[in-house]
Structure formats: structure tokens, C-alpha cells
C-alpha atoms as a PDB file:
ATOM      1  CA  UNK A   1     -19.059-181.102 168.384  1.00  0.00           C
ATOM      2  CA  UNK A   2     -20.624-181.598 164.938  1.00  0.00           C
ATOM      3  CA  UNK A   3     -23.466-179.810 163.187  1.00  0.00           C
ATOM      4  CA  UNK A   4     -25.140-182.821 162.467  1.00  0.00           C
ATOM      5  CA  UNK A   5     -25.834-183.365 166.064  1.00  0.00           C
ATOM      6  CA  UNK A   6     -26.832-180.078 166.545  1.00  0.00           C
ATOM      7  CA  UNK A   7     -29.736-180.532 164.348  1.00  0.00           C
ATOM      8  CA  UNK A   8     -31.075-183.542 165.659  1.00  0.00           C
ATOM      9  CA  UNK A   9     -31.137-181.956 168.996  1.00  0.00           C
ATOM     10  CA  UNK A  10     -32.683-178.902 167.731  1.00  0.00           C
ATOM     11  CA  UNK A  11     -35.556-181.326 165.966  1.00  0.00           C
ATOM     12  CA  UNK A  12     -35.886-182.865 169.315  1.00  0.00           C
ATOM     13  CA  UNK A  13     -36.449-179.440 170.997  1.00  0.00           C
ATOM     14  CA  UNK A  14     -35.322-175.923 170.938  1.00  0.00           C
ATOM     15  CA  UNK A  15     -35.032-175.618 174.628  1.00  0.00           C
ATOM     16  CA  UNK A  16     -33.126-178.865 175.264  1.00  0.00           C
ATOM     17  CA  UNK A  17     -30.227-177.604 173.209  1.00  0.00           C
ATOM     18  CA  UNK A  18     -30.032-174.127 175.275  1.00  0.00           C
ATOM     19  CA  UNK A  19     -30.273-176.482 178.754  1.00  0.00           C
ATOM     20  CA  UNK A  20     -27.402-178.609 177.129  1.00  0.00           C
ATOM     21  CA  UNK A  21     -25.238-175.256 176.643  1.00  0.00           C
END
């Protein structure tokens, strides 16, 4: 997993990266 994609996802939306979890 890298940061970097973490961020984009996070740009995208907050929620989407706790439903991804």
C-alpha cells in the first residue's frame, strides 16, 4: 500500500477510504 494512493483516495472522499478499509 503506498501513501501516495492514500491521498488521492482521501481527495476523492473521506468516506470512500474508511468503506475501502
Amino acid at each position: 500500500m503506498s501513501e501516495q494512493f492514500d491521498v488521492e483516495r482521501l481527495e476523492i472522499s473521506p468516506l470512500d477510504e474508511v468503506d475501502a478499509l
